[in-house]
Structures are given as C-alpha cells and as structure tokens.
Protein backbone atom coordinates (compact mmCIF):
# COMPACT_ATOMS: atom_id res chain seq x y z
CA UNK A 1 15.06 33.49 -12.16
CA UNK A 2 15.71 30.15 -10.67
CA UNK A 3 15.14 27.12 -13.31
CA UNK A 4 16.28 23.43 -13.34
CA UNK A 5 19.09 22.14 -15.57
CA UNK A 6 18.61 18.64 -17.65
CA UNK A 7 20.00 16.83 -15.10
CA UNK A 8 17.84 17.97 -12.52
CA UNK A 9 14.77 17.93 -14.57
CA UNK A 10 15.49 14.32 -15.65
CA UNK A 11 16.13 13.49 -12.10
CA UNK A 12 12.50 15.37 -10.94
CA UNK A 13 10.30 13.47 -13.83
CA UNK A 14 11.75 10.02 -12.67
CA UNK A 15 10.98 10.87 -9.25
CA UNK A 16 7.90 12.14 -9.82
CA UNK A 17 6.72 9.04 -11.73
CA UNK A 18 7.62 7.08 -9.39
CA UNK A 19 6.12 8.97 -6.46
CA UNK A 20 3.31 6.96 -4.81
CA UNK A 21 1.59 9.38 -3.50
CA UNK A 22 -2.78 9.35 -2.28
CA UNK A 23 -2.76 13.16 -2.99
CA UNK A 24 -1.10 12.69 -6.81
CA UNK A 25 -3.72 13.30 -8.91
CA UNK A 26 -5.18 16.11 -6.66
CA UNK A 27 -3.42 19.23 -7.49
CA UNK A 28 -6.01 21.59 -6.51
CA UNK A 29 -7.37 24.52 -8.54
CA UNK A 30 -4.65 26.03 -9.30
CA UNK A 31 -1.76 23.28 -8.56
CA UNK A 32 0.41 23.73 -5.10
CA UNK A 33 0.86 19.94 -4.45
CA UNK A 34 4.84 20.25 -5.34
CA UNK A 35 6.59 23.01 -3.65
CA UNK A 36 9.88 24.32 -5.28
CA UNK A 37 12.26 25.40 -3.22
CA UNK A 38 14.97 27.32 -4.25
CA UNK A 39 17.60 28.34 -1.84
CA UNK A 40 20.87 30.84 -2.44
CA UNK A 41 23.67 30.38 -0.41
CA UNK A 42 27.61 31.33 -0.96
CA UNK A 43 28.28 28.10 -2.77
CA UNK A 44 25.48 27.71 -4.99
CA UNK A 45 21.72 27.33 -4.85
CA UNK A 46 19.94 24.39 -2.80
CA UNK A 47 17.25 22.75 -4.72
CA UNK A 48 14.38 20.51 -3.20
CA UNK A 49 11.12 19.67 -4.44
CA UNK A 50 8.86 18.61 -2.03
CA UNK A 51 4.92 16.98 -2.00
CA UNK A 52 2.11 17.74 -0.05
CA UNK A 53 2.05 14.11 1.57
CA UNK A 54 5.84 15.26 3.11
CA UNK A 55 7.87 12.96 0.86
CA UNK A 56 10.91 15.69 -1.08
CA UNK A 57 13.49 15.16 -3.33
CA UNK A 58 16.97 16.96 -3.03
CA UNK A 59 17.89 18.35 -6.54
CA UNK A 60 20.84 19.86 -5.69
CA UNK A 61 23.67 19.80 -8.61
CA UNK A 62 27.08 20.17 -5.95
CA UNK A 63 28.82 19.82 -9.34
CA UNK A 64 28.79 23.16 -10.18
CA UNK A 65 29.73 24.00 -6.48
C-alpha cells in the first residue's frame, strides 16, 4: 500500500489550497481530478500528484533515500 507521510501530506494540502485551478471544484462523479502517482524504484518511491488542468506537485521525501 502506498500512503503519504506528514510531511508530504502537509506539503499536498498547502498546495492544494493554493492551486488556482478552473476545473477545482469539478471533481466529477466519482473524483479523478488529482492523479496519484506512485512510483517504485531502487532508491525509494517517486511521489507526484498531479491535476487535470496539467499543473503537479513532486512529493517526493529523498530523505529517506
């Protein structure tokens, strides 16, 4: 199961406060305006988040690389 950490979560909620964005409020019937995408490698796992209008946000934690 992939998850965020505080950090990253903290880091998301800013982000997406402050996201102007036309599509915000639409999130559809079932959501699907953020994608989460989780990706494994040998170090650790890439995080981005990214909107339907194109705009992401890299949540990686190197850190813990």
């Amino acid at each position: 199961m992939f998850t965020l950490d505080d950090d990253q979560r903290k880091k998301f909620d800013e982000w997406n406060r402050n996201h102007t964005c036309s599509l915000k409020k639409y999130s559809g019937a079932i959501g699907g305006r953020l994608t989460y995408c989780f990706t494994p490698t040998g170090l650790g796992v890439c995080l981005k988040v990214k909107c339907v209008c194109g705009e992401e946000i890299d949540l990686t934690d190197v850190s813990n690389w």
